[in-house]
PDB file of N, CA and C in Angstrom:
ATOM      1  N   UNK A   1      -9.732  -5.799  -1.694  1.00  0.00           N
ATOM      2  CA  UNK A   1      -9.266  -6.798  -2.630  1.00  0.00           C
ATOM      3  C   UNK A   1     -10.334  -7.885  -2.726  1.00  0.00           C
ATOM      4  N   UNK A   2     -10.838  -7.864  -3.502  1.00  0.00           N
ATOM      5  CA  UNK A   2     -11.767  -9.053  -3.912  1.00  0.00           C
ATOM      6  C   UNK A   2     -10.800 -10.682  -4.157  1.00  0.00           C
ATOM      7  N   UNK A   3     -12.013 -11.664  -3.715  1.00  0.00           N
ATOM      8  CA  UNK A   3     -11.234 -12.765  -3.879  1.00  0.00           C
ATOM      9  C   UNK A   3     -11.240 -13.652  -5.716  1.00  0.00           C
ATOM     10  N   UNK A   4     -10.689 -13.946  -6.077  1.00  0.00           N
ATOM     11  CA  UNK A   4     -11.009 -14.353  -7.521  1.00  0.00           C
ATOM     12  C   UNK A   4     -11.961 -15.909  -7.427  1.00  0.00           C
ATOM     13  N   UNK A   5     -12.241 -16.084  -8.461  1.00  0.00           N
ATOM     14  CA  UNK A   5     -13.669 -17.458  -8.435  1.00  0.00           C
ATOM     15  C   UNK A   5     -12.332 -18.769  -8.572  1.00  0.00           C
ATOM     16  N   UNK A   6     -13.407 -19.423  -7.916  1.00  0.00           N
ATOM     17  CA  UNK A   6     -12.303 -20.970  -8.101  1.00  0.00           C
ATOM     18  C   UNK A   6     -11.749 -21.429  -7.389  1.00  0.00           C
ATOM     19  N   UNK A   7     -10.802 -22.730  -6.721  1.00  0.00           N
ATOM     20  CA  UNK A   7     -10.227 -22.447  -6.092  1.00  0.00           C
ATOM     21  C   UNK A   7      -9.013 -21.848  -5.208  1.00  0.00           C
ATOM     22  N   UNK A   8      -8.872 -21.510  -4.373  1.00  0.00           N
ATOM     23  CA  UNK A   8      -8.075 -20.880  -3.667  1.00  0.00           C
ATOM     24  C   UNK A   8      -6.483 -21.284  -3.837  1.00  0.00           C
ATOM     25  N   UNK A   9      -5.402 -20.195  -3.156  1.00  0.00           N
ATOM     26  CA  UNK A   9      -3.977 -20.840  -3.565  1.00  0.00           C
ATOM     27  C   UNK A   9      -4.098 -21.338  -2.199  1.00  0.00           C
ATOM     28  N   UNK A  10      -3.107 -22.657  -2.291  1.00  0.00           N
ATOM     29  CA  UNK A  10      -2.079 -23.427  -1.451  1.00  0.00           C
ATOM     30  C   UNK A  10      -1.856 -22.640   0.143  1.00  0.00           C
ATOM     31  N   UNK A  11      -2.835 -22.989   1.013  1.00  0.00           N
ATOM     32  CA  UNK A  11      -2.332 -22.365   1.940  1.00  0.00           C
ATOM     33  C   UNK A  11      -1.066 -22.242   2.254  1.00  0.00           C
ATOM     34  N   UNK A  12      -0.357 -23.062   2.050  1.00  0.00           N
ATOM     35  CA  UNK A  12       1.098 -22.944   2.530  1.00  0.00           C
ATOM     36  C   UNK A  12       1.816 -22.093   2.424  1.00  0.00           C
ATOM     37  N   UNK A  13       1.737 -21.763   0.724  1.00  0.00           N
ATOM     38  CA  UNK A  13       2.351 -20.320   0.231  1.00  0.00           C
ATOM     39  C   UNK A  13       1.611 -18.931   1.083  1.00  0.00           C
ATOM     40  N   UNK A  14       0.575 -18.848   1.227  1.00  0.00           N
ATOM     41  CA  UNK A  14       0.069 -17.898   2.357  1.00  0.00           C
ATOM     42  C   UNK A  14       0.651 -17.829   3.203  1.00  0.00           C
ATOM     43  N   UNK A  15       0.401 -18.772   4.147  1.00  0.00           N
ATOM     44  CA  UNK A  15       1.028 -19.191   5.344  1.00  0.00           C
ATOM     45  C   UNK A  15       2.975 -18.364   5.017  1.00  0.00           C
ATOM     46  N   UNK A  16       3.582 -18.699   4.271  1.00  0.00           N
ATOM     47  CA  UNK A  16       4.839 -18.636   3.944  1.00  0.00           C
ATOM     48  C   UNK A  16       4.804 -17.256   3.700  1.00  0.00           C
ATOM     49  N   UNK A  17       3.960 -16.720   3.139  1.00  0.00           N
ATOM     50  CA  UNK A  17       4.216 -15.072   2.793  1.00  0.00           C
ATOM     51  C   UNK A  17       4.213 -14.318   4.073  1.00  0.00           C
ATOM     52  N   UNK A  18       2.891 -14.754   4.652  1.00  0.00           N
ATOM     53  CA  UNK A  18       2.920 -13.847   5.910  1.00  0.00           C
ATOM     54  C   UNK A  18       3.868 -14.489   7.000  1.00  0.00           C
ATOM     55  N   UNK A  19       4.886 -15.274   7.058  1.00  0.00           N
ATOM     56  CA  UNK A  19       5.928 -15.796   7.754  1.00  0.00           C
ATOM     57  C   UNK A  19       6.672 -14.513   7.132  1.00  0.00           C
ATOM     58  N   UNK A  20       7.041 -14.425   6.327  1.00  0.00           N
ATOM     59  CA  UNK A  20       7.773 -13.581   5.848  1.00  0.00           C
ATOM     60  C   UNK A  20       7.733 -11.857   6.177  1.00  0.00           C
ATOM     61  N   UNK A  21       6.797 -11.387   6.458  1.00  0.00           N
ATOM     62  CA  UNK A  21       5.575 -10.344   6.381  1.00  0.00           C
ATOM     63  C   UNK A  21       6.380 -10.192   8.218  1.00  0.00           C
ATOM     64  N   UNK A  22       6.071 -11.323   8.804  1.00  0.00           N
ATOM     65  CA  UNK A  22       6.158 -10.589   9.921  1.00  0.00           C
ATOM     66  C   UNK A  22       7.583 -10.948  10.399  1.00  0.00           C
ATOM     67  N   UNK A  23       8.716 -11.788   9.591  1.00  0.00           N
ATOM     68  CA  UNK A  23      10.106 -11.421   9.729  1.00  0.00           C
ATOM     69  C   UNK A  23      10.805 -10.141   9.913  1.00  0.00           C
ATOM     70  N   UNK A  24       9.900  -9.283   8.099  1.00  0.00           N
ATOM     71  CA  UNK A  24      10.848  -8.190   8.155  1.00  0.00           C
ATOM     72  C   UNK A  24      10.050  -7.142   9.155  1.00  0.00           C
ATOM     73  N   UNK A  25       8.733  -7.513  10.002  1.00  0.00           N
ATOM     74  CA  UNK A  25       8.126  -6.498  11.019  1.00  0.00           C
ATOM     75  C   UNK A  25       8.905  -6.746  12.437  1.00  0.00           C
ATOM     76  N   UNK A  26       9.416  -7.607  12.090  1.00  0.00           N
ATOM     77  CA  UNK A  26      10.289  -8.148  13.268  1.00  0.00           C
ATOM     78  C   UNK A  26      11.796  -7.331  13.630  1.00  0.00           C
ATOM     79  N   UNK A  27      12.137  -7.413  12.332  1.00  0.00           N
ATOM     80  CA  UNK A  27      13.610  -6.733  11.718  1.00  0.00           C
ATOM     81  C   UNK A  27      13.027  -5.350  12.320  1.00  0.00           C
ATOM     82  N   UNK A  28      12.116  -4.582  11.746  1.00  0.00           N
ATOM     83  CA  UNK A  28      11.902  -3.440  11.993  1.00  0.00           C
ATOM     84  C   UNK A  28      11.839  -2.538  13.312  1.00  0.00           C
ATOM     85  N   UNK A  29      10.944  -3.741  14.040  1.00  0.00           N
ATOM     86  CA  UNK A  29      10.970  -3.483  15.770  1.00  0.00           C
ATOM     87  C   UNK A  29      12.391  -3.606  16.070  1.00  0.00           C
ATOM     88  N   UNK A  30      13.061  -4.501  15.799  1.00  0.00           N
ATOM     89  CA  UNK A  30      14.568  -4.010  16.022  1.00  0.00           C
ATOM     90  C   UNK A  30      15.528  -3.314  15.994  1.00  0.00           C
ATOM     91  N   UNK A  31      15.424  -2.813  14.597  1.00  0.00           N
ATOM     92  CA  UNK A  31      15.922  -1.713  14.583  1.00  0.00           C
ATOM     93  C   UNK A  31      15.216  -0.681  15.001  1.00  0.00           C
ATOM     94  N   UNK A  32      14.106  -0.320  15.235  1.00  0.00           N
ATOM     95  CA  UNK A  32      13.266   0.777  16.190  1.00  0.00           C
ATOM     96  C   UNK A  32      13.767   0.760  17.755  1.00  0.00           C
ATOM     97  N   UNK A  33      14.178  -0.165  18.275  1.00  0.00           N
ATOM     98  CA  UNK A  33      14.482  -0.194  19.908  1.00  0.00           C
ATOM     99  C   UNK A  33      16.130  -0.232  19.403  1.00  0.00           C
ATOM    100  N   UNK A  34      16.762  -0.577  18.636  1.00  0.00           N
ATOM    101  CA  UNK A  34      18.235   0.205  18.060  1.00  0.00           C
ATOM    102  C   UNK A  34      18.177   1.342  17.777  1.00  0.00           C
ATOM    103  N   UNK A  35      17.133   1.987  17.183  1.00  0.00           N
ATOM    104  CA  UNK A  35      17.326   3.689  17.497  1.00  0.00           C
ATOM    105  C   UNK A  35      17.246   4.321  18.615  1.00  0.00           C
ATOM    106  N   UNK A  36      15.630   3.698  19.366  1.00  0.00           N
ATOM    107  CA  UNK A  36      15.493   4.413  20.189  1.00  0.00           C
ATOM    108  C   UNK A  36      16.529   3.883  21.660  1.00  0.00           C
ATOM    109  N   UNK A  37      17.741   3.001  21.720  1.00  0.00           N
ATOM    110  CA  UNK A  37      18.105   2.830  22.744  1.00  0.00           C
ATOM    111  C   UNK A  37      19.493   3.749  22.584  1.00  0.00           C
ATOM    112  N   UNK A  38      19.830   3.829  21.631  1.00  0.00           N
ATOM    113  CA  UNK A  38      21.061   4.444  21.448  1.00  0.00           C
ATOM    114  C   UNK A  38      20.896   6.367  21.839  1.00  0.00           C
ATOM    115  N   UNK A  39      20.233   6.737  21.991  1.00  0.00           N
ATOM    116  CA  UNK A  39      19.459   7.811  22.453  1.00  0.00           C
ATOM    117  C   UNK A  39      19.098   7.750  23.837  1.00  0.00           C
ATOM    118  N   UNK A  40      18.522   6.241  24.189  1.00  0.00           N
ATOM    119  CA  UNK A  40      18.421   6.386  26.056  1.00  0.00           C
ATOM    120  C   UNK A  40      19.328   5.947  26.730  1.00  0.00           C
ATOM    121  N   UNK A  41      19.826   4.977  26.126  1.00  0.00           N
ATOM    122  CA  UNK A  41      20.721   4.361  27.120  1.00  0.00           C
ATOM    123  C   UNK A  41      22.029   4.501  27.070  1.00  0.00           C
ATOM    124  N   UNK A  42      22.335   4.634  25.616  1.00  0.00           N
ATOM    125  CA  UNK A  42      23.970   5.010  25.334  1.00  0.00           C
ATOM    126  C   UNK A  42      24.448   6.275  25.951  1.00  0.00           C
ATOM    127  N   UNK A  43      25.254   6.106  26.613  1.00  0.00           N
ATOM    128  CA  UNK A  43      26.018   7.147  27.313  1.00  0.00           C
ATOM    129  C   UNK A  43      26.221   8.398  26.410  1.00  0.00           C
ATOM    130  N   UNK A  44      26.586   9.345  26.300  1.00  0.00           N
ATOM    131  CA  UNK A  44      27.449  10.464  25.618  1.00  0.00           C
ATOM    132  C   UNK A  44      28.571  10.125  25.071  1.00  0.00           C
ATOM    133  N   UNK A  45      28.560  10.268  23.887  1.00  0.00           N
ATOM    134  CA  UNK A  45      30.285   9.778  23.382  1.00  0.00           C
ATOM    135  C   UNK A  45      30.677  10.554  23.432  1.00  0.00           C
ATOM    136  N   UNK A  46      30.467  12.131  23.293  1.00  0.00           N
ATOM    137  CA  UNK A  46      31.349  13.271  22.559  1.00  0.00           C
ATOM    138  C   UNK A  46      30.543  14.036  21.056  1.00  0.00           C
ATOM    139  N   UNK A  47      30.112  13.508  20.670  1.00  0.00           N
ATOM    140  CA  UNK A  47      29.682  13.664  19.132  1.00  0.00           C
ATOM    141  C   UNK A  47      28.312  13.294  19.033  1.00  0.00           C
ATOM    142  N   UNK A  48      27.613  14.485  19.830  1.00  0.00           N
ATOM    143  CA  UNK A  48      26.042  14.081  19.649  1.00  0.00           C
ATOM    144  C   UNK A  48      25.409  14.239  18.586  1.00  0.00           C
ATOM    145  N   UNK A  49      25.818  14.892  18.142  1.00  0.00           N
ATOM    146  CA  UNK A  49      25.279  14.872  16.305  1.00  0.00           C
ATOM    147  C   UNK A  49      24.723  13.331  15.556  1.00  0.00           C
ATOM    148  N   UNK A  50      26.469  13.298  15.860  1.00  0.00           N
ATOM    149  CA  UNK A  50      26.642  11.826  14.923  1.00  0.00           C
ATOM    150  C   UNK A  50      25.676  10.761  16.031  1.00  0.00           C
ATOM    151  N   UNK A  51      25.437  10.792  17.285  1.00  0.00           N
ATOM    152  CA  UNK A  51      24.712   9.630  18.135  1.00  0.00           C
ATOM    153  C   UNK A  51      23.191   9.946  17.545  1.00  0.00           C
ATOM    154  N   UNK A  52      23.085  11.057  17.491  1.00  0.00           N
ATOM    155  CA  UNK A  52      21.622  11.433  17.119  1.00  0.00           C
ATOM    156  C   UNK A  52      21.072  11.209  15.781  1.00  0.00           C
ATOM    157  N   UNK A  53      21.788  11.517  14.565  1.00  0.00           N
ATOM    158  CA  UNK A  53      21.924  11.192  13.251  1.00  0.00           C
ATOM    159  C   UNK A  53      21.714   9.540  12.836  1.00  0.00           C
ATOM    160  N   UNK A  54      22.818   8.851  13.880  1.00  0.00           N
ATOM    161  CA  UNK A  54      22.730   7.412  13.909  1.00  0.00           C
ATOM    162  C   UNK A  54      21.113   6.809  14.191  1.00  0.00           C
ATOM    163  N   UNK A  55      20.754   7.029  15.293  1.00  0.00           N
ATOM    164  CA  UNK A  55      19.866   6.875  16.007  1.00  0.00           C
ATOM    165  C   UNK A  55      18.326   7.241  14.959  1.00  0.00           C
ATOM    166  N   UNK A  56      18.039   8.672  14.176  1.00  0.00           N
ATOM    167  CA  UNK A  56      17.041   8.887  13.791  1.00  0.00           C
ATOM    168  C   UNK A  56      17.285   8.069  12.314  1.00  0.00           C
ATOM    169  N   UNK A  57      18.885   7.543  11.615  1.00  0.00           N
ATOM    170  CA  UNK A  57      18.562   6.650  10.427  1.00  0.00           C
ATOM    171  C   UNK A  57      18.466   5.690  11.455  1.00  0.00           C
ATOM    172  N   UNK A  58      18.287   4.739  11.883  1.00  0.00           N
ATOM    173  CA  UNK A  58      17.702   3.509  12.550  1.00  0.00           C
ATOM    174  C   UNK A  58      16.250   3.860  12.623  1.00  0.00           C
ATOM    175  N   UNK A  59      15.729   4.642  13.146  1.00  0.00           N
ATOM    176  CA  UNK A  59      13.895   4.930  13.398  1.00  0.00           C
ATOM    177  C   UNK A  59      13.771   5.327  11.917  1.00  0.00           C
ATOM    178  N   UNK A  60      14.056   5.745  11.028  1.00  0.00           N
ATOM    179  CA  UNK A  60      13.219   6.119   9.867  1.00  0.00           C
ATOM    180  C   UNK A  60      13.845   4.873   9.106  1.00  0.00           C
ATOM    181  N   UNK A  61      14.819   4.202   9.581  1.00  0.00           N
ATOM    182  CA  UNK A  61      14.926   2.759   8.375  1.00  0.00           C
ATOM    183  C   UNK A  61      14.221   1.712   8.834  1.00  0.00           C
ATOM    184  N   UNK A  62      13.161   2.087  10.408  1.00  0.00           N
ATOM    185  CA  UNK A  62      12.445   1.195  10.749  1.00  0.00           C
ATOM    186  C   UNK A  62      11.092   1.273   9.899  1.00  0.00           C
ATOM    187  N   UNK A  63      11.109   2.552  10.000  1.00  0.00           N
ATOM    188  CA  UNK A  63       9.425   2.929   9.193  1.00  0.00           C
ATOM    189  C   UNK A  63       9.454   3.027   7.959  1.00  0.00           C
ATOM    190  N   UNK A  64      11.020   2.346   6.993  1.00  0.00           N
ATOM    191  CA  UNK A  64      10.686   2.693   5.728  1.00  0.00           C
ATOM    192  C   UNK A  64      10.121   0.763   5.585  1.00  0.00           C
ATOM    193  N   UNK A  65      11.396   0.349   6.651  1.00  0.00           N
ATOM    194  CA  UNK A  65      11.124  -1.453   6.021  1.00  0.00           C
ATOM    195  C   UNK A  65       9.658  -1.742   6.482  1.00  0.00           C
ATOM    196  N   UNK A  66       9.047  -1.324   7.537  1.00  0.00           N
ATOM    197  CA  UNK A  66       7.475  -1.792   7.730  1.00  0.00           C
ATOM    198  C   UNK A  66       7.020  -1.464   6.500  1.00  0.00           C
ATOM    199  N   UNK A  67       6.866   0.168   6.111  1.00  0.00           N
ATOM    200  CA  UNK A  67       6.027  -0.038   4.664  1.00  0.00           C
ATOM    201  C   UNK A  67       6.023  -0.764   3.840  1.00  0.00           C
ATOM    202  N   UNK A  68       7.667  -0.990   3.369  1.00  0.00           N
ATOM    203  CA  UNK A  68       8.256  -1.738   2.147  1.00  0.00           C
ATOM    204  C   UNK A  68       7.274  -3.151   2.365  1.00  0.00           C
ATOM    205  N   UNK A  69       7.773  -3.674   4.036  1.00  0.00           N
ATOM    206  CA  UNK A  69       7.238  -5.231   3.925  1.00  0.00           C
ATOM    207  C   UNK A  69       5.661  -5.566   3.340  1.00  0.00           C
ATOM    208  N   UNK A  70       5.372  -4.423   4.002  1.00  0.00           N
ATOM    209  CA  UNK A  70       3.569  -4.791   3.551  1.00  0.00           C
ATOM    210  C   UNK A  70       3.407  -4.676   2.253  1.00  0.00           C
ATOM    211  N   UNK A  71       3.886  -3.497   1.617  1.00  0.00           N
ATOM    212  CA  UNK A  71       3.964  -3.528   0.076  1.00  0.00           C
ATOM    213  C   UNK A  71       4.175  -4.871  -0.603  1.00  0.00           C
ATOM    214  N   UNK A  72       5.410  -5.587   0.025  1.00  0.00           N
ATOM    215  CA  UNK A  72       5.769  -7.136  -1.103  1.00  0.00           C
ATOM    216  C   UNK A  72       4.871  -8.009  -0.391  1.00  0.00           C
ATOM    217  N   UNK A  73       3.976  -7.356   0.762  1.00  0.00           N
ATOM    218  CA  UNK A  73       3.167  -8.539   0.969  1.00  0.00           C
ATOM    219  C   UNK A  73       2.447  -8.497   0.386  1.00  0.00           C
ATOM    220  N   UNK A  74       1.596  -7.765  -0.157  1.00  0.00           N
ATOM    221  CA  UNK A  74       0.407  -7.153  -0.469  1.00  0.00           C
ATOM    222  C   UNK A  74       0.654  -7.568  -2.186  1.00  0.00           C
ATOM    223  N   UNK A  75       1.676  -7.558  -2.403  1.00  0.00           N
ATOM    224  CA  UNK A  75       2.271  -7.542  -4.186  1.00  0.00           C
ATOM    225  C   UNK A  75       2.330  -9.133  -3.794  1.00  0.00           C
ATOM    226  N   UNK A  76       3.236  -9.788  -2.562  1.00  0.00           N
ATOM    227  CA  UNK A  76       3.039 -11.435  -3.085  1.00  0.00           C
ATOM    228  C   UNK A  76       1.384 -12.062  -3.264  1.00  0.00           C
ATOM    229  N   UNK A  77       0.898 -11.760  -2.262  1.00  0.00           N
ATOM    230  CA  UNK A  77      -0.196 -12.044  -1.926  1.00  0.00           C
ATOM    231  C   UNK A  77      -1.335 -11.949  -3.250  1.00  0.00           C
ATOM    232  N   UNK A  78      -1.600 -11.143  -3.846  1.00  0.00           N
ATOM    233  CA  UNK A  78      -1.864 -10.806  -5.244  1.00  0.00           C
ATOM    234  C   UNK A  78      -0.944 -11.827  -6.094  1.00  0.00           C
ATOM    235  N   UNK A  79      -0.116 -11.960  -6.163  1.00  0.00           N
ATOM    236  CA  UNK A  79       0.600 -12.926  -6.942  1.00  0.00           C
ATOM    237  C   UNK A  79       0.181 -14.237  -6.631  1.00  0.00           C
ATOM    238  N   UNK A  80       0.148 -14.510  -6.074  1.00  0.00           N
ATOM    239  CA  UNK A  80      -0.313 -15.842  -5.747  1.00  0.00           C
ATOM    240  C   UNK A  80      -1.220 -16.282  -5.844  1.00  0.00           C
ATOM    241  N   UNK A  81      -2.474 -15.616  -5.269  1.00  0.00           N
ATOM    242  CA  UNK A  81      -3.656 -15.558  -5.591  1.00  0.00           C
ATOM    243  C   UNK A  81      -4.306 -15.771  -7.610  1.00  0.00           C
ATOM    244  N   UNK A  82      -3.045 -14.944  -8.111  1.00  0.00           N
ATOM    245  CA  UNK A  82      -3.715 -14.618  -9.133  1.00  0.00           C
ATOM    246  C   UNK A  82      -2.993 -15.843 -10.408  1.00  0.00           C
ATOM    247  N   UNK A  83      -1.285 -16.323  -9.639  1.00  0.00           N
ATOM    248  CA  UNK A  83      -1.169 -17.651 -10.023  1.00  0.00           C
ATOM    249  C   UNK A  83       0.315 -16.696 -10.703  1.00  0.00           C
ATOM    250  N   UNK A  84       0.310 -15.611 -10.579  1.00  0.00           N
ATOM    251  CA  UNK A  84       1.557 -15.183 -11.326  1.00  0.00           C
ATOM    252  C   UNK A  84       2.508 -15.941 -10.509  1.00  0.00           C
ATOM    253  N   UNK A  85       3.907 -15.036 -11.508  1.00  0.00           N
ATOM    254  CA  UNK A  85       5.006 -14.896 -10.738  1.00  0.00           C
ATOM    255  C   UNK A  85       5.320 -13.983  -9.632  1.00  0.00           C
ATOM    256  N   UNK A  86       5.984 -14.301  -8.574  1.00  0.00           N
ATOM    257  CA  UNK A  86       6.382 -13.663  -7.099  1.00  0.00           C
ATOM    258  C   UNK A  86       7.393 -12.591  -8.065  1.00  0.00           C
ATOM    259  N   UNK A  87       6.922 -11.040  -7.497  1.00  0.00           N
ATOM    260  CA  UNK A  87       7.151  -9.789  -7.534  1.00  0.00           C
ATOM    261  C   UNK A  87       9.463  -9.672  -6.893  1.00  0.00           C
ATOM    262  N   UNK A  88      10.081  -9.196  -7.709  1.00  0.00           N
ATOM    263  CA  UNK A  88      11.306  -9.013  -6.779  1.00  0.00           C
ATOM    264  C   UNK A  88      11.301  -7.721  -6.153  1.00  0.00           C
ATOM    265  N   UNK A  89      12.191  -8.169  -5.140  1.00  0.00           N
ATOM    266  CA  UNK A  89      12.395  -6.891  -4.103  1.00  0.00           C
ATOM    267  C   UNK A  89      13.481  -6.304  -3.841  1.00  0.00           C
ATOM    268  N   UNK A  90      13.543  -5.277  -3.649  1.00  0.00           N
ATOM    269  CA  UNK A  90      15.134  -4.552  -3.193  1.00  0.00           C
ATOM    270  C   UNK A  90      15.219  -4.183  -1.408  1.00  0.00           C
ATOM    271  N   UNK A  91      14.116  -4.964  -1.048  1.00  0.00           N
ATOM    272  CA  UNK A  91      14.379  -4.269   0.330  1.00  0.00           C
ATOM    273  C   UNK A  91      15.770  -5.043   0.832  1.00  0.00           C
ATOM    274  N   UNK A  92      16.005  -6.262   0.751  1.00  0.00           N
ATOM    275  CA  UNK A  92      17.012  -6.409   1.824  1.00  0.00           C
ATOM    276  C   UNK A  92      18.444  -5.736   0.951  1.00  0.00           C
ATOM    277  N   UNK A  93      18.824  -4.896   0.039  1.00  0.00           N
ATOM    278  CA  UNK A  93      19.777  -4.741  -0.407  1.00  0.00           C
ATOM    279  C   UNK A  93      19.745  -3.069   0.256  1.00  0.00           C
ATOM    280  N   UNK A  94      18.666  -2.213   0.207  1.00  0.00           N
ATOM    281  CA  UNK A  94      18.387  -0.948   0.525  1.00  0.00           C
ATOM    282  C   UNK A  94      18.460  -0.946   2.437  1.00  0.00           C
ATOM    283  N   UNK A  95      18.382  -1.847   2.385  1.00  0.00           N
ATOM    284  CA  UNK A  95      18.408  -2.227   4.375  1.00  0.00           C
ATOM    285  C   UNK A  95      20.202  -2.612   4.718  1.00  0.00           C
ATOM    286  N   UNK A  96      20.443  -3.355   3.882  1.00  0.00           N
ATOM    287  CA  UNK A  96      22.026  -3.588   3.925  1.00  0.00           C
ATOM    288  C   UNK A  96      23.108  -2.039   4.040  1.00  0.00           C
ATOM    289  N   UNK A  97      22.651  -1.296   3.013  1.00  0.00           N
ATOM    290  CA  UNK A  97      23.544  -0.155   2.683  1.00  0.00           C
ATOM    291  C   UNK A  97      22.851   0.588   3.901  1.00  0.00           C
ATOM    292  N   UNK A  98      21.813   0.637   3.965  1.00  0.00           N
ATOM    293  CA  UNK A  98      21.797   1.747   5.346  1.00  0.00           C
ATOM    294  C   UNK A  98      22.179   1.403   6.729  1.00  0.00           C
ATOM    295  N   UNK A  99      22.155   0.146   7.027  1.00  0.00           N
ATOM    296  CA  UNK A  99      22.777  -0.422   8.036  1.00  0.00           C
ATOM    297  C   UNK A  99      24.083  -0.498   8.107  1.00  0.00           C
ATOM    298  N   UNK A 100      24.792  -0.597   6.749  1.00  0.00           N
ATOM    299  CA  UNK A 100      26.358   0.004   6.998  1.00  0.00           C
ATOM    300  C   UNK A 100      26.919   1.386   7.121  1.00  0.00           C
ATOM    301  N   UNK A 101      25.768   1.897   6.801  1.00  0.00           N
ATOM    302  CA  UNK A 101      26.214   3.574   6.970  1.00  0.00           C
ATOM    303  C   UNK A 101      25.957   3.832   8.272  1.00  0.00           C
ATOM    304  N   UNK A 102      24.732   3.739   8.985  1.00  0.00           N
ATOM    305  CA  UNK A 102      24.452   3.347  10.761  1.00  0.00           C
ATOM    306  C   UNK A 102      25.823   2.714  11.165  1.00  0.00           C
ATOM    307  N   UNK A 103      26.287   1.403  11.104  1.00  0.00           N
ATOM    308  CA  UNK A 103      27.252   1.078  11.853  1.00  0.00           C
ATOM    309  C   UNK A 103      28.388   2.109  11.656  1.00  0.00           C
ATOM    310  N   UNK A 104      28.910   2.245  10.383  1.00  0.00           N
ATOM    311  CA  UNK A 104      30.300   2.993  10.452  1.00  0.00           C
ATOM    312  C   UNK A 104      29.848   4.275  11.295  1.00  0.00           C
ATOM    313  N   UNK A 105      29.123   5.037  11.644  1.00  0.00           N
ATOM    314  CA  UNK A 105      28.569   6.069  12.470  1.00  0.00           C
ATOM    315  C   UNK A 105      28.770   5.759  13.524  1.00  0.00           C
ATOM    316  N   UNK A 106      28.149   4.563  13.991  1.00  0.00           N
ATOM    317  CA  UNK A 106      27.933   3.422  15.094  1.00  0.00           C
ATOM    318  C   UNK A 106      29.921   3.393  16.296  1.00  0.00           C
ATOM    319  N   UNK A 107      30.474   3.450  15.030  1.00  0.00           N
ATOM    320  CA  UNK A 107      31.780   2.796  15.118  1.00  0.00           C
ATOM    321  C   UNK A 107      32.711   4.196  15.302  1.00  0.00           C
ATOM    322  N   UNK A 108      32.279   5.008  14.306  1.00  0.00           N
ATOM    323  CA  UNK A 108      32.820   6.348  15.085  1.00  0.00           C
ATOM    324  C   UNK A 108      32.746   7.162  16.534  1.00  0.00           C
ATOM    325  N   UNK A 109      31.534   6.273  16.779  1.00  0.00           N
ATOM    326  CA  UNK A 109      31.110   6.980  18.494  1.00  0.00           C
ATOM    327  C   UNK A 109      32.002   6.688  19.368  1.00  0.00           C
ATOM    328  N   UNK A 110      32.019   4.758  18.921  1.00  0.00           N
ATOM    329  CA  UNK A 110      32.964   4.105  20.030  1.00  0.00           C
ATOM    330  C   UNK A 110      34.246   4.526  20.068  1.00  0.00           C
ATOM    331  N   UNK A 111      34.939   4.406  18.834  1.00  0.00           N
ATOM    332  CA  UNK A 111      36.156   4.672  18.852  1.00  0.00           C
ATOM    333  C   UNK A 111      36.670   6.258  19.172  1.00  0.00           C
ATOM    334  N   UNK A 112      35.978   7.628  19.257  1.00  0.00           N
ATOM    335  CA  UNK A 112      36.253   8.843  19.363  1.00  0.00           C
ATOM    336  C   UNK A 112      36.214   9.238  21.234  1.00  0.00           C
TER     337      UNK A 112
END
């Protein structure tokens, strides 16, 4: 990415993007040690399918939101730079629905 002539944007908004940038990398490591603990540490419920199923959507909804994040970083970051408007996103709505489908899974373990 080349830098454009002139001066530069507002550090702040930088500063603010990559605050952001490493929120949802944050989110992600979380839910990555939510997959991978429910697999080590969670006992056997009965229904290893469903513990295992649970467990691998948590690790692949970890590695979809890392991509996603860098993507709107990479799209704000360009935006800003270039003076546009900030890009919208669907990640936290696509993270919502899969995290309720994980829990109700989540919720079948406990309760069976």
């Amino acid at each position: 990415m080349t830098e454009p002539e002139g001066p530069g944007p507002d550090y702040r908004f930088t500063l603010a993007n990559e605050r952001t940038f490493l929120a949802w990398i944050r989110t992600s490591l979380g839910l990555l040690a939510g997959g991978v603990g429910l697999i080590a540490v969670v006992p056997d419920l009965g229904i290893d399918w469903l513990q295992r199923t649970a467990a691998a959507g948590l690790v692949l909804l970890s590695l979809v939101i890392s991509v996603l994040a860098y993507r709107r970083w990479q799209l704000a970051d360009q935006a800003i730079r270039s003076g546009q408007a900030l890009p919208q996103t669907r990640l936290l709505q696509m993270m919502s629905g899969v995290l309720t489908v994980v829990a109700v899974a989540a919720l079948i373990l406990v309760l069976l």
